[in-house]
Protein backbone atom coordinates (compact mmCIF):
# COMPACT_ATOMS: atom_id res chain seq x y z
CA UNK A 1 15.68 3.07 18.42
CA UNK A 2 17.55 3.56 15.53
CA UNK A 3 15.84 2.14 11.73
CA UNK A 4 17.37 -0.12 9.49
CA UNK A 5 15.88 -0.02 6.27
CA UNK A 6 16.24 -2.86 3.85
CA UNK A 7 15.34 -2.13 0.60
CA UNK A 8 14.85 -5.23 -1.84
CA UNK A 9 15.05 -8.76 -0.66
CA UNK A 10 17.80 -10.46 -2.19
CA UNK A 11 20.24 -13.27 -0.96
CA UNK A 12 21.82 -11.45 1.06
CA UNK A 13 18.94 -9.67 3.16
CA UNK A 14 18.10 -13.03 4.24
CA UNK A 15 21.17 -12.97 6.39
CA UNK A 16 20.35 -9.92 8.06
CA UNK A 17 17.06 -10.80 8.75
CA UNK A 18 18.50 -14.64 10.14
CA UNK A 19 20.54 -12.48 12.51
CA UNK A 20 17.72 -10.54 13.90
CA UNK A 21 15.92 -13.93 14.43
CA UNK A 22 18.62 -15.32 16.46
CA UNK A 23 18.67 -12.67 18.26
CA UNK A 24 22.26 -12.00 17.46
CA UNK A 25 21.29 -8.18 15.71
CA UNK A 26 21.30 -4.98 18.00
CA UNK A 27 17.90 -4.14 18.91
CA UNK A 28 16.69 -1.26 16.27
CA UNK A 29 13.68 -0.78 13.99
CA UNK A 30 13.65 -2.91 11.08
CA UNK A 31 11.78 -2.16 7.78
CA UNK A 32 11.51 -4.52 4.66
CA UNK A 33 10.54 -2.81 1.48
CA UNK A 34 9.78 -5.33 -1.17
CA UNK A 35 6.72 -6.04 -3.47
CA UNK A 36 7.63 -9.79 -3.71
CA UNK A 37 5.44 -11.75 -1.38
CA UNK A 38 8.03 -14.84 -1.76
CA UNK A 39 11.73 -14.77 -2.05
CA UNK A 40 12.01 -16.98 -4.90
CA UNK A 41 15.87 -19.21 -4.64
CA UNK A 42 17.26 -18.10 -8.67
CA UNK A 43 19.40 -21.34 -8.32
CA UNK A 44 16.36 -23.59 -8.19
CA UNK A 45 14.55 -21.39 -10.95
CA UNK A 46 15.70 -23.78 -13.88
CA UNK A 47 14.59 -27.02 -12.07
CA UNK A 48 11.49 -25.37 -11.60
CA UNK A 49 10.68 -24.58 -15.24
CA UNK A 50 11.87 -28.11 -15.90
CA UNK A 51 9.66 -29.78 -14.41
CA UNK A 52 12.71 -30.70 -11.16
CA UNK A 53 10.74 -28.82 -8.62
CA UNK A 54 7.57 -27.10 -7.38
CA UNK A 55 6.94 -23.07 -6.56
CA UNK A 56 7.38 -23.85 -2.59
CA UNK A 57 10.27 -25.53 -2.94
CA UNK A 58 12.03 -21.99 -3.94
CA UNK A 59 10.26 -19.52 -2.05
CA UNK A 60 10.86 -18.41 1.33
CA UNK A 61 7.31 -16.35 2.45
CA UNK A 62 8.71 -12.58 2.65
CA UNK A 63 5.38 -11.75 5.02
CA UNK A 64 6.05 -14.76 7.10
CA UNK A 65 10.01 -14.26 7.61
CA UNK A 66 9.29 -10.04 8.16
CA UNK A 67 6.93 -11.26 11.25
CA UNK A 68 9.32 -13.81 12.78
CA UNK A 69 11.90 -11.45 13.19
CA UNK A 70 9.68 -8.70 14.06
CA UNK A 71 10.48 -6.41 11.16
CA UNK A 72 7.64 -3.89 9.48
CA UNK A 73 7.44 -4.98 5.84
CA UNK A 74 6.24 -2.39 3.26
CA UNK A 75 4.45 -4.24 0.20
CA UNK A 76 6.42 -2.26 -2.47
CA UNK A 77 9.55 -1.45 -4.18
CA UNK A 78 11.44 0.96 -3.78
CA UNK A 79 11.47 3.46 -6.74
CA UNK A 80 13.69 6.38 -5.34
CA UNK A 81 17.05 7.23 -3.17
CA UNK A 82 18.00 10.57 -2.15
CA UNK A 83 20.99 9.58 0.55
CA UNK A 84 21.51 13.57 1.35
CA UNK A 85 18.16 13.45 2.92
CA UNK A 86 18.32 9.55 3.91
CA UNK A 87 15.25 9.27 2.48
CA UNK A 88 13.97 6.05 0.65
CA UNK A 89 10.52 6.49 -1.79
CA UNK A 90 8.50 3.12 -2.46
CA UNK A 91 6.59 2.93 -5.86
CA UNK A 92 3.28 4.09 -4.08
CA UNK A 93 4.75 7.60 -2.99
CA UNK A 94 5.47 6.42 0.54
CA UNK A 95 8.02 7.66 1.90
CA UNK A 96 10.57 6.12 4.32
CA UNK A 97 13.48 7.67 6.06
CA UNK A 98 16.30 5.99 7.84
CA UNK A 99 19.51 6.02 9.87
CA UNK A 100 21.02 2.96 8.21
CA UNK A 101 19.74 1.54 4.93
CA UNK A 102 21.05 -1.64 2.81
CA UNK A 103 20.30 -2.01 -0.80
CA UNK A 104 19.83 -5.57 -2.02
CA UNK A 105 17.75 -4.28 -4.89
CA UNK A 106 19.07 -7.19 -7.54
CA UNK A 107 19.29 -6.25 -11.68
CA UNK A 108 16.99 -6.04 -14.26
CA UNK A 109 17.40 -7.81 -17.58
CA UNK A 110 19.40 -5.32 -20.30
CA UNK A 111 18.39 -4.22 -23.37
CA UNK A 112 14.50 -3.54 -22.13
CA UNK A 113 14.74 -0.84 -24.41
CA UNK A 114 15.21 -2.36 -28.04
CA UNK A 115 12.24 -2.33 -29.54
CA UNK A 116 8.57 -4.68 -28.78
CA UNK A 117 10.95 -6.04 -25.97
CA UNK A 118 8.65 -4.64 -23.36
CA UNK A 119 5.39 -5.59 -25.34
CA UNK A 120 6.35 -9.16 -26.60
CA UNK A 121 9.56 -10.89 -24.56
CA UNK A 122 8.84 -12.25 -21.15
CA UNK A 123 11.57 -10.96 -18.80
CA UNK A 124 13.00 -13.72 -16.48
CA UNK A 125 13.05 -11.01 -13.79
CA UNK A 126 11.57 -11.06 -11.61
CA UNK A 127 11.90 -14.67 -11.16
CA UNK A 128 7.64 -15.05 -10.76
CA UNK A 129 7.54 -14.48 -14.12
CA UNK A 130 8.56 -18.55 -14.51
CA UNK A 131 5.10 -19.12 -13.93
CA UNK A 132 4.42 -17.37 -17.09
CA UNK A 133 6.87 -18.82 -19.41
CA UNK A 134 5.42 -22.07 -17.75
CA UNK A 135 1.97 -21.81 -18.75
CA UNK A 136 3.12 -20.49 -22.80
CA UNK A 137 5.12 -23.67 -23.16
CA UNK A 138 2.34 -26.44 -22.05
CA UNK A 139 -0.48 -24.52 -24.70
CA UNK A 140 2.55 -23.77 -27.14
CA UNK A 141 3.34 -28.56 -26.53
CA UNK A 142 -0.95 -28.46 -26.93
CA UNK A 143 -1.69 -26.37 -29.90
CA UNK A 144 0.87 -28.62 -32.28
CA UNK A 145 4.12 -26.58 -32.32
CA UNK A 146 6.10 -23.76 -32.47
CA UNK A 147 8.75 -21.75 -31.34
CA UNK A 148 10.52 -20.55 -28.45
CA UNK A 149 14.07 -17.81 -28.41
CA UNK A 150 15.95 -17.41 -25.40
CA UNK A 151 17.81 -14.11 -25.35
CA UNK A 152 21.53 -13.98 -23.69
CA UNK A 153 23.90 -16.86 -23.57
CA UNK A 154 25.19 -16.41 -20.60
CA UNK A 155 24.45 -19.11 -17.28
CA UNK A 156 20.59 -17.81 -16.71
CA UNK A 157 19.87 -17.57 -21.15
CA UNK A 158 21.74 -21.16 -21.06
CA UNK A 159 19.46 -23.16 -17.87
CA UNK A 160 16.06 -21.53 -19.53
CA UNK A 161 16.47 -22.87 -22.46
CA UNK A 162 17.76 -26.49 -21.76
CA UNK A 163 15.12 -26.18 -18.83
CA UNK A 164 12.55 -25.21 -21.56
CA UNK A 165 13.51 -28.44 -23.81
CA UNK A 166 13.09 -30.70 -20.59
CA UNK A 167 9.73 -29.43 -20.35
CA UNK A 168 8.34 -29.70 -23.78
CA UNK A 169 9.80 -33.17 -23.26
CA UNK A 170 7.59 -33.92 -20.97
CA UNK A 171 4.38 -32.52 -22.17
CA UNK A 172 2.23 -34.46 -25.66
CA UNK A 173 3.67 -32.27 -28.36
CA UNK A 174 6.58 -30.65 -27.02
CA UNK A 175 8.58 -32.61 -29.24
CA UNK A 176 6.91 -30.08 -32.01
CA UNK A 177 8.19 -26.91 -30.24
CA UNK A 178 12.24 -25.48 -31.69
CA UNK A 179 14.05 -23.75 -28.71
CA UNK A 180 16.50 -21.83 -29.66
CA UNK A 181 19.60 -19.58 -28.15
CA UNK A 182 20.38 -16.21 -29.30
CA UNK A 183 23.41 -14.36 -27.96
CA UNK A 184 25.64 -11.82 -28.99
CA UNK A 185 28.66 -12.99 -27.59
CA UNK A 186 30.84 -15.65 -29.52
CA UNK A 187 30.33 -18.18 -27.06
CA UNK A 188 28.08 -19.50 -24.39
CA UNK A 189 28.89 -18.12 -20.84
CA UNK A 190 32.10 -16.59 -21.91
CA UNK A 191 33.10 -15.33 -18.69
CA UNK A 192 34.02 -18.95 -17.82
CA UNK A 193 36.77 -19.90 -20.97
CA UNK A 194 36.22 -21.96 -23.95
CA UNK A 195 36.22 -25.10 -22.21
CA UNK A 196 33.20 -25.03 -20.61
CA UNK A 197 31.62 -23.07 -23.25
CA UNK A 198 32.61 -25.93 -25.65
CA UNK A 199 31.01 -28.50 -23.20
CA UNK A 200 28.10 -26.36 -23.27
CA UNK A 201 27.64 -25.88 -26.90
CA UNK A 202 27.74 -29.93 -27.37
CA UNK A 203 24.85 -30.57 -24.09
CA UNK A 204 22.63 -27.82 -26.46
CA UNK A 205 23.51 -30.02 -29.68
CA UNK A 206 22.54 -33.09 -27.90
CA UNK A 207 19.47 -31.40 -26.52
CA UNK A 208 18.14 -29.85 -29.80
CA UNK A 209 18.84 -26.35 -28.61
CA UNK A 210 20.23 -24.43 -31.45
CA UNK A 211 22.32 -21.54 -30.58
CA UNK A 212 23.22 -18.33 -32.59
CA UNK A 213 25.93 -16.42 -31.70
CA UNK A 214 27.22 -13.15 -32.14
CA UNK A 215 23.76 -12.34 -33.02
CA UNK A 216 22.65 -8.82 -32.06
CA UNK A 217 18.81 -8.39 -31.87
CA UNK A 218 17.33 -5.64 -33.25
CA UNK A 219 13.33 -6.10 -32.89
CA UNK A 220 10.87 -8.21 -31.05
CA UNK A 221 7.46 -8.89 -32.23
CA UNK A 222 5.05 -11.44 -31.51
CA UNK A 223 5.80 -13.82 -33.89
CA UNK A 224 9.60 -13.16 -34.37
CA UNK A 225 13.02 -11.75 -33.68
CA UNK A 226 15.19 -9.66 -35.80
CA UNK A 227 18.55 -9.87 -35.76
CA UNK A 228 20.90 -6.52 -37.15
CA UNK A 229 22.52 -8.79 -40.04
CA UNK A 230 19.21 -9.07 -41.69
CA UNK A 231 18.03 -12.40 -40.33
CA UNK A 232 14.32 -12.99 -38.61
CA UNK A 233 13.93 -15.61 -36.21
CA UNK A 234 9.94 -17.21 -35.78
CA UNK A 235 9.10 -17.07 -32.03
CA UNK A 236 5.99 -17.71 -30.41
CA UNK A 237 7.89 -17.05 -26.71
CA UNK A 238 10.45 -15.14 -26.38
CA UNK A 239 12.31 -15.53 -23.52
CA UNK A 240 14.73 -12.58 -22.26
CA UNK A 241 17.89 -12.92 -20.16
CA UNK A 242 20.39 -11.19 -20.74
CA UNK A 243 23.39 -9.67 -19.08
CA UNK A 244 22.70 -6.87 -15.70
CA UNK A 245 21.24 -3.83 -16.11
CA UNK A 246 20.80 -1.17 -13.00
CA UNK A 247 17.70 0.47 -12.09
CA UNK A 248 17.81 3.66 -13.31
CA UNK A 249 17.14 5.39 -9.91
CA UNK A 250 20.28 4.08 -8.19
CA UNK A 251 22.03 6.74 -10.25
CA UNK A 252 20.10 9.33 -9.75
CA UNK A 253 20.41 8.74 -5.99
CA UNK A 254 23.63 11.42 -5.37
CA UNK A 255 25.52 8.01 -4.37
CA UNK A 256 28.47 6.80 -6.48
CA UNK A 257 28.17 4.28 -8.86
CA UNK A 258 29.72 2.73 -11.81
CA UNK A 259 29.57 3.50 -15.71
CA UNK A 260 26.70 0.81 -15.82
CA UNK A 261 25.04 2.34 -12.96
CA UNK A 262 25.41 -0.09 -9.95
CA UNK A 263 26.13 1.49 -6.68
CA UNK A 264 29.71 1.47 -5.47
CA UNK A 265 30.78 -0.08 -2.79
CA UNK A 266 33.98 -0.36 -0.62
CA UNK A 267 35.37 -3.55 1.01
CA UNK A 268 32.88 -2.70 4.17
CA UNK A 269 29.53 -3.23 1.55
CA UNK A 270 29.34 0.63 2.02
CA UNK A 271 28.65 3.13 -0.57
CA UNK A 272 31.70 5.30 -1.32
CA UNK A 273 31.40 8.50 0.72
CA UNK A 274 27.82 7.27 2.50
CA UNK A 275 28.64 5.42 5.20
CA UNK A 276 24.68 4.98 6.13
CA UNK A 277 23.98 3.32 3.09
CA UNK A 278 25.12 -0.65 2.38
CA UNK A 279 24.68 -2.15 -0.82
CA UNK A 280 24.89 -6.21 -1.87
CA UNK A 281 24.11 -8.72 -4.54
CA UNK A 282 23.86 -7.11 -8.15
CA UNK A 283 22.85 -4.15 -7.39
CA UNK A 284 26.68 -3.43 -5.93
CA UNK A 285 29.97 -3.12 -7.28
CA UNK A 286 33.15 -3.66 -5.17
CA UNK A 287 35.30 -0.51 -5.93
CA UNK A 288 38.74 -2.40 -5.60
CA UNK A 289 37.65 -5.59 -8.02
CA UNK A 290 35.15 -3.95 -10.14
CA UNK A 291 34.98 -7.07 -12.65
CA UNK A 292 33.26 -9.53 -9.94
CA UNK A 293 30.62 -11.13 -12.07
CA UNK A 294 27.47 -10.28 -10.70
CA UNK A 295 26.46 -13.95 -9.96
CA UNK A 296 24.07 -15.34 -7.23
CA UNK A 297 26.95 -17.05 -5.07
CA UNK A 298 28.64 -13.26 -4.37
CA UNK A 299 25.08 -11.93 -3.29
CA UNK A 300 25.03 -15.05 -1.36
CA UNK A 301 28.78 -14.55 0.24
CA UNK A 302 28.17 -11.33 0.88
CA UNK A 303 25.21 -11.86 3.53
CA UNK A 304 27.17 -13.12 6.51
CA UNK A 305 29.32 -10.10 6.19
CA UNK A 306 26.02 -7.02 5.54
CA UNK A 307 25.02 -8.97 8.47
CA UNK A 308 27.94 -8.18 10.59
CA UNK A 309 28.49 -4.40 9.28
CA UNK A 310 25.06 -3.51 9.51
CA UNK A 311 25.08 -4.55 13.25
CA UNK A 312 28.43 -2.60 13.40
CA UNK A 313 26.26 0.62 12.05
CA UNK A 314 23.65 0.16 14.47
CA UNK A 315 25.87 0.37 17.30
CA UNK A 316 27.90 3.29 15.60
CA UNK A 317 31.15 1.16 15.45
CA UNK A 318 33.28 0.75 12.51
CA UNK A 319 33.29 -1.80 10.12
CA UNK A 320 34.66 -4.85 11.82
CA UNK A 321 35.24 -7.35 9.04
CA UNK A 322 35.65 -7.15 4.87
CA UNK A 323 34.29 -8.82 2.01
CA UNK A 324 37.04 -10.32 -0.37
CA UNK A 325 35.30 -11.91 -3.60
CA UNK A 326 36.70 -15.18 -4.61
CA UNK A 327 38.51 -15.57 -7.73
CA UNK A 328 37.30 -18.26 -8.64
CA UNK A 329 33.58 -19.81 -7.56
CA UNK A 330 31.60 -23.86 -8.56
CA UNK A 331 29.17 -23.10 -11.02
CA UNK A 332 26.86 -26.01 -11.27
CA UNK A 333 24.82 -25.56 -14.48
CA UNK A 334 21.58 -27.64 -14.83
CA UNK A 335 21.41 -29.11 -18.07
CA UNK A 336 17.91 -30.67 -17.94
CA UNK A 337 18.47 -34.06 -18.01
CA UNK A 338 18.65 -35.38 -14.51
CA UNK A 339 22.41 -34.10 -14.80
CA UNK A 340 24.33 -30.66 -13.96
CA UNK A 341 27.74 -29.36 -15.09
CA UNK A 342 30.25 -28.80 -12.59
CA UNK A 343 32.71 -25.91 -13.41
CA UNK A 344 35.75 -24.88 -10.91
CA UNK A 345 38.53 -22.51 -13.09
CA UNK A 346 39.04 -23.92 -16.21
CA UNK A 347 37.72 -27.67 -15.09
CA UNK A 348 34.11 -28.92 -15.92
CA UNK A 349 32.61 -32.15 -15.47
CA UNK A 350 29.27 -33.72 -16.17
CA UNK A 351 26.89 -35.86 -14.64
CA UNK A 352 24.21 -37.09 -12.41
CA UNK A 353 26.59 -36.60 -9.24
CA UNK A 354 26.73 -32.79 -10.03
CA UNK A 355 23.18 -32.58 -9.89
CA UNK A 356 22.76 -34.23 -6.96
CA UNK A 357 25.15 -32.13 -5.31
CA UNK A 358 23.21 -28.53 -6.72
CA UNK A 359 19.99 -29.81 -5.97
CA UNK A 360 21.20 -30.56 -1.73
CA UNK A 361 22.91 -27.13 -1.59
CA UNK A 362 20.05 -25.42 -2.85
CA UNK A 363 17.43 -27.37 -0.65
CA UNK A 364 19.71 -26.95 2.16
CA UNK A 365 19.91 -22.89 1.57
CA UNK A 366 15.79 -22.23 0.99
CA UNK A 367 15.28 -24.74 4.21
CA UNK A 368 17.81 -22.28 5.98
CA UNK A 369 15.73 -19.36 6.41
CA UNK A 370 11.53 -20.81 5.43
CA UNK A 371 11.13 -21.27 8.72
């Protein structure tokens, strides 16, 4: 039989592997190559850290999901692609060739490199790393005080750090601990206008969240953050989530990519010029509408369709359907508070509703494929 390799497990993997359950997937040999032993939801990630949710109600079991639909799962990631061999190398030195292979590989954080980011910031990816940030804010609430930076401004830097604030709420002495927002754009979440950025700026106010804008950092240590225009910023946690960043090997791969990095893909989910090689979520970028933000709910509208031209690959047919971004996509935006922002084009709107509404599509999408 032919093998399907799926490197990473992101969003949309989960639809390929759905389709092998039901059975719907022509027969082939199907390898998973992920270190993660749970698929952790990034929508629920904030009302986890707040206090909202607990780790199961997030995580799909990657071990559990792999036997179900009777794939071979590899316990690690993949560090290498050479796609003139169709060869795939996990981070152990295994080595694992293919016919057809997706990539759903995600992002890392950007700006890893600046200096004592490594050493001193907690990443938010990947997403297990909650569980860290978790267990600095309860001592940092019991020791008295202190402070906490969150690094980027955009939806994730935003939903840490109001989730952050919820949590101190609810802990003795949280009330002691600053959070703060550091980003170097001029507003929150620019990619979505002013208005909602305004709305935004005013839940942080009301929260205690400072922000800083158009703040470049320049230096992490473990007791602050230095900013390029001189200023130093106390931080006992430092939080980091920023903007995309591609793995490094994805361009070193001989596939095309982008001048970030990210694969390139054509309206099929194909790699330019390697038509054995897919490529969703973050990790991609759509050739004809190179600006689609690389945002959960593409990764997730792109499964349904990898689904359907992976089988199409299998069988050796061509591409039978397309993938056509949205131009505009419902951010819901939880603000902490029992309450979540609703944002369609340039309208927003704030309330207990919209929270209600996140919280049942996000339930509704782990229950999907746990099992």
């Amino acid at each position: 039989m032919p093998r399907l390799v799926l490197a990473g497990l992101g969003h949309a993997h989960l639809f390929v592997l759905e389709a092998i359950e039901k059975g719907t997937f022509p027969r082939c040999e199907v390898v998973v190559c992920t270190a993660e032993p749970m698929h952790v939801y990034s929508g629920m990630v904030p009302g986890w850290l707040g206090g909202l949710y607990e780790l199961p109600d997030l995580t799909v079991n990657v071990a559990a999901l792999c036997a179900r639909t009777g794939a071979t799962l590899l316990p690690h990631h993949v560090s290498a692609l050479d796609v003139s061999a169709r060869l795939l190398t996990l981070d152990d030195g295994t080595v694992v060739p293919y016919d057809v292979c997706s990539l759903a590989v995600g992002s890392l954080p950007a700006g890893m490199h600046i200096a004592g980011v490594r050493e001193h910031a907690v990443p938010l990816k990947p997403l297990r790393n909650v569980e860290r940030i978790i267990a600095r804010l309860d001592t940092l609430a019991a020791s008295g005080g202190g402070h906490v930076v969150v690094v980027g401004g955009g939806l994730a830097g935003v939903e840490m750090a109001l989730a952050s604030r919820a949590r101190l709420a609810s802990v003795a002495g949280g009330e002691r601990v600053s959070v703060s927002i550091v980003t170097r754009d001029h507003t929150l979440f620019s990619e979505r206008g002013e208005r909602l950025a305004h709305r935004l700026t005013n839940v942080c106010a009301h929260a205690a969240v400072a922000v800083r804008l158009n703040a470049d950092v320049q230096c992490v240590t473990a007791s602050d953050v230095s900013l390029r225009d001189g200023r130093t910023l106390p931080s006992d946690l430092t939080i980091w989530a920023t903007g995309p960043a591609a793995p490094s090997w994805l361009a070193q791969s001989g596939a095309p990519t982008d001048e970030r990095g990210f694969l390139l893909v054509d309206d099929h989910l194909r790699v330019v010029s390697t038509p054995e090689v897919f490529a969703a979520g973050d990790c991609a970028t759509l050739a004809s509408a190179r600006a689609t933000p690389k945002a959960g709910v593409y990764a997730v509208r792109m499964g349904p369709q990898l689904a359907t031209v992976l089988g199409d690959a299998i069988r050796k047919r061509a591409p039978s359907v397309t993938f056509q971004p949205q131009s505009r996509w419902l951010a819901l935006v939880n603000t902490g508070d029992g309450r979540a922002i609703a944002s369609w084009g340039w309208l927003s709107a704030h309330g207990t509703w919209a929270m209600r509404l996140k919280d049942r599509i996000d339930r509704a999408f782990v229950a999907r494929f746990a099992g």
